[in-house]
PDB file of N, CA and C in Angstrom:
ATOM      1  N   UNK A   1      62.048  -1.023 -12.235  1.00  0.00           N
ATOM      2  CA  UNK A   1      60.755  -0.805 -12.862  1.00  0.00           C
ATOM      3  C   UNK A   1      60.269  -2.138 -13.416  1.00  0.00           C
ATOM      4  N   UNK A   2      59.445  -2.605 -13.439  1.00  0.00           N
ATOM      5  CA  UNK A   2      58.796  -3.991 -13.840  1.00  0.00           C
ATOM      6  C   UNK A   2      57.821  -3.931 -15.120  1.00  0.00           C
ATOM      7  N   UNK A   3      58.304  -4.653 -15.729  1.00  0.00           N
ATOM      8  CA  UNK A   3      58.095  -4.840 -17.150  1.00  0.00           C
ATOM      9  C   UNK A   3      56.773  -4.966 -17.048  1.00  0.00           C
ATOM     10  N   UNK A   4      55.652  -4.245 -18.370  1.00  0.00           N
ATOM     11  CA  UNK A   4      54.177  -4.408 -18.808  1.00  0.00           C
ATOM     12  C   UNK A   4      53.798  -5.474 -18.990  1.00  0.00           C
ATOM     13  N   UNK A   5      53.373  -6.762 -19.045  1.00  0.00           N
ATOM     14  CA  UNK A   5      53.102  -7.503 -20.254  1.00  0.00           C
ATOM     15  C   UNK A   5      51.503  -7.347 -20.635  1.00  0.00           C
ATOM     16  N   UNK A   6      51.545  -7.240 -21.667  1.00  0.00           N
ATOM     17  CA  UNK A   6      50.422  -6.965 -22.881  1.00  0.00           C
ATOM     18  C   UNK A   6      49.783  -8.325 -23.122  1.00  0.00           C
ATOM     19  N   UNK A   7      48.614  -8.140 -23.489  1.00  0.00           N
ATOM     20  CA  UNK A   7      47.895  -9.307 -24.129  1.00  0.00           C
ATOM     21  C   UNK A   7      48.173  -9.448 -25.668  1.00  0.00           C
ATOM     22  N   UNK A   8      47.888 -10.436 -26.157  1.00  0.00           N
ATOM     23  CA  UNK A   8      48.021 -10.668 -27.533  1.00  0.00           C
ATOM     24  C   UNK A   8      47.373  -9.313 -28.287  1.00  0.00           C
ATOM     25  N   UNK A   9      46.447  -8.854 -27.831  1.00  0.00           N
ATOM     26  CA  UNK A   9      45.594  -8.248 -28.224  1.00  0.00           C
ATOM     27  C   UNK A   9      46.360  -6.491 -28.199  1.00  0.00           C
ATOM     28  N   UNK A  10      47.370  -6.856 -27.332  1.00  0.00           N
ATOM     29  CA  UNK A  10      48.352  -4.933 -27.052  1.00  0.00           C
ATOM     30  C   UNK A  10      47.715  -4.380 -25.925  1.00  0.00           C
ATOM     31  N   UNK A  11      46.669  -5.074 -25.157  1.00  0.00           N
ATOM     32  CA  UNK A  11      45.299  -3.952 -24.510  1.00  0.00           C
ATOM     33  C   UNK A  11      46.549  -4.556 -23.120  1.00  0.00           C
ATOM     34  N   UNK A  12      47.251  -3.773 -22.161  1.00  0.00           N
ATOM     35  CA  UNK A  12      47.988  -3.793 -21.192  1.00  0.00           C
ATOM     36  C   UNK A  12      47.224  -4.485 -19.605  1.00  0.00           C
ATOM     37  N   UNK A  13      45.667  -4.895 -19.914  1.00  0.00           N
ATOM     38  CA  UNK A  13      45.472  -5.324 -19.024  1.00  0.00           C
ATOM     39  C   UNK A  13      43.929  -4.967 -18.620  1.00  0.00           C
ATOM     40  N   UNK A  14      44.086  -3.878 -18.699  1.00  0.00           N
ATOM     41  CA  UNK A  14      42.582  -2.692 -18.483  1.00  0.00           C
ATOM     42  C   UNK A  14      41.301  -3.048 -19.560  1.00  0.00           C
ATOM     43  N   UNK A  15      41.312  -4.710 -19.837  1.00  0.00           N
ATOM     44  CA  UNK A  15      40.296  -4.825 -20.460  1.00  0.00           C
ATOM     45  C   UNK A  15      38.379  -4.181 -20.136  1.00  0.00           C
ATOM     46  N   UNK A  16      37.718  -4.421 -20.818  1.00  0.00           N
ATOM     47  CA  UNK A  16      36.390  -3.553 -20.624  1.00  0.00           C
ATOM     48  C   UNK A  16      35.751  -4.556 -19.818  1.00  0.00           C
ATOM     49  N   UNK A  17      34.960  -4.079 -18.765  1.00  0.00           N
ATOM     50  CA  UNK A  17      33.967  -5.238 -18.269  1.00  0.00           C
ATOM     51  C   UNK A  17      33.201  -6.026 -19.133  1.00  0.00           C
ATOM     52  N   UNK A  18      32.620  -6.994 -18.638  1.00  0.00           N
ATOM     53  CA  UNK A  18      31.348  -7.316 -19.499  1.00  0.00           C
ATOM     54  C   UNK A  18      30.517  -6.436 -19.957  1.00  0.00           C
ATOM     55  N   UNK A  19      30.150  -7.035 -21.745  1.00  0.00           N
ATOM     56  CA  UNK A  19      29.342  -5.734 -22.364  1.00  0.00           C
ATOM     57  C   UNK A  19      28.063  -5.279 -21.324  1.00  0.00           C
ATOM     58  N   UNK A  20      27.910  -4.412 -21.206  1.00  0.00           N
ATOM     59  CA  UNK A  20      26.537  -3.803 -20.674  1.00  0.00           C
ATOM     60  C   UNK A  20      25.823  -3.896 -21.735  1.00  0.00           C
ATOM     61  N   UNK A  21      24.150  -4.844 -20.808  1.00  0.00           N
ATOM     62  CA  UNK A  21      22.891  -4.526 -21.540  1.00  0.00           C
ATOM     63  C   UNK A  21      21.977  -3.825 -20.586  1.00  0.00           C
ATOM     64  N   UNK A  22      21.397  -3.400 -21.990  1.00  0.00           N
ATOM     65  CA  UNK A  22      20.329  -2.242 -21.655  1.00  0.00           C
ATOM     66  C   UNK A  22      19.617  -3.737 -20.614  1.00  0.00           C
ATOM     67  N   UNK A  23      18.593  -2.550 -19.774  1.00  0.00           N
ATOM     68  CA  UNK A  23      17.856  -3.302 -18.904  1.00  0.00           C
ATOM     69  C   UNK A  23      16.607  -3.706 -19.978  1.00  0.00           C
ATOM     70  N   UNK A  24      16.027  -4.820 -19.726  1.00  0.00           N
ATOM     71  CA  UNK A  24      14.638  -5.322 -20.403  1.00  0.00           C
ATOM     72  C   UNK A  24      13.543  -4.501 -20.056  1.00  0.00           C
ATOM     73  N   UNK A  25      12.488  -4.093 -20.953  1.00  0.00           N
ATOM     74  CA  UNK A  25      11.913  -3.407 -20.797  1.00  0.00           C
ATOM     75  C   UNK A  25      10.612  -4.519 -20.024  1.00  0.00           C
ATOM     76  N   UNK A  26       9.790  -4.267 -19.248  1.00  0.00           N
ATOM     77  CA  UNK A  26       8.184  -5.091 -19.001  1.00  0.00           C
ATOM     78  C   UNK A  26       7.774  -5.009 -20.249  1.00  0.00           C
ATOM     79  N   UNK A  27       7.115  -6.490 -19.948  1.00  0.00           N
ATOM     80  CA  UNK A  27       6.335  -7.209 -21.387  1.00  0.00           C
ATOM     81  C   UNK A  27       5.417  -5.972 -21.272  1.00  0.00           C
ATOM     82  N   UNK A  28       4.534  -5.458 -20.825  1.00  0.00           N
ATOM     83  CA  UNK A  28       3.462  -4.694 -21.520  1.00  0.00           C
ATOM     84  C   UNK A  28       3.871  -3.375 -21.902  1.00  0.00           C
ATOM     85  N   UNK A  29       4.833  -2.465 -21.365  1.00  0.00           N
ATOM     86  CA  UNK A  29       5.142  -1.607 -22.064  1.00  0.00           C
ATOM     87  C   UNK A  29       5.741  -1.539 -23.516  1.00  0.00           C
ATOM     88  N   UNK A  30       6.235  -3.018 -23.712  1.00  0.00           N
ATOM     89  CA  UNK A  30       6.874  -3.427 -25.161  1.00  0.00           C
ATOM     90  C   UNK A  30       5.017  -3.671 -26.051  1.00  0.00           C
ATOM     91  N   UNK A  31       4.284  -4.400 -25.251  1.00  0.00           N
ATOM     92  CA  UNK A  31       3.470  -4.394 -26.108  1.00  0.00           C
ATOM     93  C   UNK A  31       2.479  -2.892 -26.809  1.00  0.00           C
ATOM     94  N   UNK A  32       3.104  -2.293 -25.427  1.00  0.00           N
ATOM     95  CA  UNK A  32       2.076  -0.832 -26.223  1.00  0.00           C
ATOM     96  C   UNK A  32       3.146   0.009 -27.039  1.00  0.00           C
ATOM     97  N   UNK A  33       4.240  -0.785 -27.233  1.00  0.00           N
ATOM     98  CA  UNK A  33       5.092   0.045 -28.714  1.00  0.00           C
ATOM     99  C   UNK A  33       5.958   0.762 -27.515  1.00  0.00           C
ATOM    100  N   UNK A  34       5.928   0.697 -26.298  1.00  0.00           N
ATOM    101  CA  UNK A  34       7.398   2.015 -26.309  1.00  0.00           C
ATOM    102  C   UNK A  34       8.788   0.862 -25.885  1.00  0.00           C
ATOM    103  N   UNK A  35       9.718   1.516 -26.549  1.00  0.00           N
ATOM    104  CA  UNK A  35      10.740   0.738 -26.022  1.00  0.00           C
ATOM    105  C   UNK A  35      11.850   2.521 -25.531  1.00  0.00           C
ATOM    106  N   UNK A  36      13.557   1.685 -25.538  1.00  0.00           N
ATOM    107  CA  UNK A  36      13.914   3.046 -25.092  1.00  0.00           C
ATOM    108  C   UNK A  36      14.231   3.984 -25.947  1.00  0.00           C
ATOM    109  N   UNK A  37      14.058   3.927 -27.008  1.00  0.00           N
ATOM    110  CA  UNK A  37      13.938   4.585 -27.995  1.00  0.00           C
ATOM    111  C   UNK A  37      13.095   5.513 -28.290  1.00  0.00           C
ATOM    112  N   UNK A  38      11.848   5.638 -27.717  1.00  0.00           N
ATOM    113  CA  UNK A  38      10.977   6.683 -27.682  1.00  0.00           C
ATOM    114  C   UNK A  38      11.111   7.430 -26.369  1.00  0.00           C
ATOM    115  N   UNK A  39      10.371   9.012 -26.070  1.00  0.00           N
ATOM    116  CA  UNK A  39      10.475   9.639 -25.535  1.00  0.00           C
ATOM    117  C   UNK A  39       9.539   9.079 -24.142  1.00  0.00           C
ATOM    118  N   UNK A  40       8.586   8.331 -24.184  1.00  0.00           N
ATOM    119  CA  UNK A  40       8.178   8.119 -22.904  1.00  0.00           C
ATOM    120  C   UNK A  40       8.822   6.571 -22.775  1.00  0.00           C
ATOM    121  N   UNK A  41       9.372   5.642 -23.529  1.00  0.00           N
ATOM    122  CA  UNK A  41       9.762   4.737 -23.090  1.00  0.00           C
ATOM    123  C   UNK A  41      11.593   4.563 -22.484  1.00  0.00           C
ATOM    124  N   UNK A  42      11.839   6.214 -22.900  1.00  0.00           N
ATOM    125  CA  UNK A  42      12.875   6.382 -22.015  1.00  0.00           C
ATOM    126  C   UNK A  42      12.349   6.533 -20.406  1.00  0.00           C
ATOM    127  N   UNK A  43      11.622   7.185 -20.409  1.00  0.00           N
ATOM    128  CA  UNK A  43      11.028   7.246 -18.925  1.00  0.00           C
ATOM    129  C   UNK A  43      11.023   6.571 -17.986  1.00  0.00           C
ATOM    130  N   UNK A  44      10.161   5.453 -18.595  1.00  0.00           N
ATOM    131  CA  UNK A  44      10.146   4.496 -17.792  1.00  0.00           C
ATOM    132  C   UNK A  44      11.079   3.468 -18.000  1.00  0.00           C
ATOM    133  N   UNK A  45      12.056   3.696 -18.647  1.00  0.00           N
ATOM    134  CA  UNK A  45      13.576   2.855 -18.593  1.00  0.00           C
ATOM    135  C   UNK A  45      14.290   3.780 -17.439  1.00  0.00           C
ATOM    136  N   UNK A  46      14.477   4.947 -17.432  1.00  0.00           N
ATOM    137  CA  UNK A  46      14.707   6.046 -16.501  1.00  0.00           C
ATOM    138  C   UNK A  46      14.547   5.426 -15.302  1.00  0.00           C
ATOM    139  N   UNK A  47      12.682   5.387 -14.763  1.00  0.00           N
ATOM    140  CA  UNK A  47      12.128   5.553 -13.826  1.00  0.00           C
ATOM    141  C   UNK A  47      12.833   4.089 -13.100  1.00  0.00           C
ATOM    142  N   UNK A  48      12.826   2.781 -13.937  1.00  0.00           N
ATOM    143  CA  UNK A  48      13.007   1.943 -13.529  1.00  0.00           C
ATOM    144  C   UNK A  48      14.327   1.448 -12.894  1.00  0.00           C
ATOM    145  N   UNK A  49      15.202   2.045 -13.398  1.00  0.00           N
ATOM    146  CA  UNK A  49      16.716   2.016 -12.890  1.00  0.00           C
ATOM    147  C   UNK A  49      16.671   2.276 -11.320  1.00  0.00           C
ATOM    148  N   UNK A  50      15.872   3.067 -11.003  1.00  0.00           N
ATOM    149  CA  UNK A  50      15.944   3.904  -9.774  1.00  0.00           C
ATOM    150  C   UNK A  50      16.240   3.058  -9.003  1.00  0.00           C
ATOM    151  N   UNK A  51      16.934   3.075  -7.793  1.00  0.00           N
ATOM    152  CA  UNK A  51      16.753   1.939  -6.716  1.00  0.00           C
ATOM    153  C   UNK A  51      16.318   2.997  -5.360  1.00  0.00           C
ATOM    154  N   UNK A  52      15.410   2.552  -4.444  1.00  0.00           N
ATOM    155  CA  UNK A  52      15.001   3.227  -3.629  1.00  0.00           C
ATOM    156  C   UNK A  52      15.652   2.896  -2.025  1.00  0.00           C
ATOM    157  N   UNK A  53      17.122   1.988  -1.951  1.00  0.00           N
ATOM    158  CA  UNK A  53      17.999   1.842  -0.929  1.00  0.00           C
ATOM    159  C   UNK A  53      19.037   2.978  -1.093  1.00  0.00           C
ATOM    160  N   UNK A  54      18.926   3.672  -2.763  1.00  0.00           N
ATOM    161  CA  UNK A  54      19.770   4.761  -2.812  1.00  0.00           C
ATOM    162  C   UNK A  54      19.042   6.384  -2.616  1.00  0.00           C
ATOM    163  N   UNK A  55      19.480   7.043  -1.195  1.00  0.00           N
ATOM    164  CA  UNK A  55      19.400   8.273  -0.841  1.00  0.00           C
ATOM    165  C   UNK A  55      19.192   9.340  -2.197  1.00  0.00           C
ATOM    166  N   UNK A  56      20.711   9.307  -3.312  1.00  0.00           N
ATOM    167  CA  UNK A  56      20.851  10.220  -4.226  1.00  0.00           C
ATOM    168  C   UNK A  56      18.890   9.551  -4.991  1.00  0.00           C
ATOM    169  N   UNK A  57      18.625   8.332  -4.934  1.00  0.00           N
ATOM    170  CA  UNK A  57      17.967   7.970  -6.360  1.00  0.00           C
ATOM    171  C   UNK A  57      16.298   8.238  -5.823  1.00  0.00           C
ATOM    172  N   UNK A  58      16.434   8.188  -4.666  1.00  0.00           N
ATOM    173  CA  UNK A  58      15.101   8.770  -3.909  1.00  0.00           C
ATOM    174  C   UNK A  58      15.030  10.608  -3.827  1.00  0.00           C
ATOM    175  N   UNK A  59      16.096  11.026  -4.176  1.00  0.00           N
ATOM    176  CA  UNK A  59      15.784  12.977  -4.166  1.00  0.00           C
ATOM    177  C   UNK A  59      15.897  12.449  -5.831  1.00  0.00           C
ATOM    178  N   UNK A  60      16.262  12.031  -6.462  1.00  0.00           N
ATOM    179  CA  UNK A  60      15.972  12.149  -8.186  1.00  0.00           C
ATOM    180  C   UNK A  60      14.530  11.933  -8.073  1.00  0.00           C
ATOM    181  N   UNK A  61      14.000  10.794  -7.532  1.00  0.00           N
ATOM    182  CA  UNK A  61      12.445  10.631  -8.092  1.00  0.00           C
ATOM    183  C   UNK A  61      11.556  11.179  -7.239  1.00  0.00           C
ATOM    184  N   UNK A  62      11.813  12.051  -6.165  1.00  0.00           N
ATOM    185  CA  UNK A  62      10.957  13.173  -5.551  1.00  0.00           C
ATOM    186  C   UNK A  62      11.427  14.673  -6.618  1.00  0.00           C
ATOM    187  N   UNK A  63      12.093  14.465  -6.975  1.00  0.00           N
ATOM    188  CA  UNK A  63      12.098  15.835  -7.879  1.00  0.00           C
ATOM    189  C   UNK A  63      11.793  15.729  -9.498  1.00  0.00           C
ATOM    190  N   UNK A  64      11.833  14.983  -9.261  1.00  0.00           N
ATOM    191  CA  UNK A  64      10.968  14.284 -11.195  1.00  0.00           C
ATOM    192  C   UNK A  64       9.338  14.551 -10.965  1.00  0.00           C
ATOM    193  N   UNK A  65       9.090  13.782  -9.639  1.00  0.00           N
ATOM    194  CA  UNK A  65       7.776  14.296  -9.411  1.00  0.00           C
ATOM    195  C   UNK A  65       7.202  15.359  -9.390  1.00  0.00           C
ATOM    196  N   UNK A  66       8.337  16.323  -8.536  1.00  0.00           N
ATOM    197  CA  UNK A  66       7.399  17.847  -8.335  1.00  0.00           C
ATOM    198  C   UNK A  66       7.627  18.544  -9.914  1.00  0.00           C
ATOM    199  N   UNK A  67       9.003  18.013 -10.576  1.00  0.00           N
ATOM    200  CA  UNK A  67       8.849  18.480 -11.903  1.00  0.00           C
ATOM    201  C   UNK A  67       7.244  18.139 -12.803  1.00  0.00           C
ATOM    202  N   UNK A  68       6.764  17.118 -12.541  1.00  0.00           N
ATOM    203  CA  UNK A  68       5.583  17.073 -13.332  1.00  0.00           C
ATOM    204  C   UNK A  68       4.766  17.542 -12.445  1.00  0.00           C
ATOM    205  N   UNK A  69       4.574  17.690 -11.198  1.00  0.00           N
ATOM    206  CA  UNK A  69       3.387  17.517 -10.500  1.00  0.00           C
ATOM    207  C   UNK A  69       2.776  19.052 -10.178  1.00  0.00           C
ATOM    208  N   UNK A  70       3.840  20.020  -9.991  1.00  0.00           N
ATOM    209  CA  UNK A  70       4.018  21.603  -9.577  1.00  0.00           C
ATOM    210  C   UNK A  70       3.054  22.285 -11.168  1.00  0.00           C
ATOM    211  N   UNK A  71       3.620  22.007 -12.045  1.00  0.00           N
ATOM    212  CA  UNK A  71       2.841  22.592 -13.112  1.00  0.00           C
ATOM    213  C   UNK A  71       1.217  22.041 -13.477  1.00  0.00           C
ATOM    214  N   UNK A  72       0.876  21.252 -13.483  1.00  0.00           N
ATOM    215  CA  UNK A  72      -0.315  20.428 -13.063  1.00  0.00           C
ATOM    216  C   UNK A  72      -0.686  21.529 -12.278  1.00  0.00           C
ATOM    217  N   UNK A  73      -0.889  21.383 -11.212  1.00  0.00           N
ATOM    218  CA  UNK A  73      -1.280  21.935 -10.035  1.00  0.00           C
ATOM    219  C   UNK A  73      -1.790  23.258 -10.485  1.00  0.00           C
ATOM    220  N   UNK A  74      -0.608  24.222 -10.500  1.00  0.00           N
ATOM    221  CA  UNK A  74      -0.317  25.397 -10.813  1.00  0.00           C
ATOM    222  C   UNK A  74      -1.286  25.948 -12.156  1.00  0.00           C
ATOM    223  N   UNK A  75      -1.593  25.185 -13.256  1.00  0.00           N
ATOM    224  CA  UNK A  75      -2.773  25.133 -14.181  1.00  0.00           C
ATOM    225  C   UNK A  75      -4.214  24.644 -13.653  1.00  0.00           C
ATOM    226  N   UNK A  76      -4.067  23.641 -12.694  1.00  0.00           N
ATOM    227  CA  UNK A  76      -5.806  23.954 -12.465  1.00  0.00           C
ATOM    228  C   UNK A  76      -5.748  24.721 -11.446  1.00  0.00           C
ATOM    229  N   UNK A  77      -5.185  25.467 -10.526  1.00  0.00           N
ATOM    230  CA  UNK A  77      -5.462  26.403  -9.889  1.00  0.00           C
ATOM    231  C   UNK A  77      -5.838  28.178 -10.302  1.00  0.00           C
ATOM    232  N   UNK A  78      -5.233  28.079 -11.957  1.00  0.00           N
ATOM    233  CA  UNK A  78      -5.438  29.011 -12.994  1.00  0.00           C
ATOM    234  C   UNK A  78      -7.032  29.123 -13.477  1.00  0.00           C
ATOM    235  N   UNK A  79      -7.243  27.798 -13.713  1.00  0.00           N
ATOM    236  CA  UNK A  79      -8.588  27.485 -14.349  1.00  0.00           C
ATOM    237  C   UNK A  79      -9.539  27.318 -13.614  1.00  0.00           C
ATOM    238  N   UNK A  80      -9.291  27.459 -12.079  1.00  0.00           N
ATOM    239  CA  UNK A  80     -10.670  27.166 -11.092  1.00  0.00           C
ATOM    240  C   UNK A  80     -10.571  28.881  -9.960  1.00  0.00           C
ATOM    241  N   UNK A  81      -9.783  29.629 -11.286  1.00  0.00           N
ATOM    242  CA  UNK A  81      -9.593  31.271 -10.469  1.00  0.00           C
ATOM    243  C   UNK A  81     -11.126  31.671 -10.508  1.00  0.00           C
TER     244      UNK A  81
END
């Protein structure tokens, strides 16, 4: 069996990657006050992550869409009965 060796620190090796930072938000959405801390400036911290070479991240943002877009719809088709 072959001996552990530990860092000074006791951590066996499995140190943490580099800290993760949040992604930067665009200068103008910082200027109109949202950062990710608010409810629409999660959004578009959300929206922006997306990458569109990823299959899974292209059915997330076709279904984010019909999530907003189906009810929309569905209300002016109420109001033009």
């Amino acid at each position: 069996m072959s001996e552990r060796r530990l860092d000074p620190s006791g951590d066996p090796g499995h140190g943490l990657p580099a800290a993760w930072q949040p992604p930067v938000m665009p200068e103008d959405t910082r200027r109109i006050g949202l950062d990710r801390n608010t409810v629409e400036g999660a959004w578009v911290e959300f929206a922006s992550l997306l990458d569109r070479r990823r299959t899974s991240h292209v059915v997330v943002a076709w279904l984010a869409l019909a999530i907003f877009v189906v009810p929309v719809l569905l209300t002016l088709a109420n109001l033009f009965r």
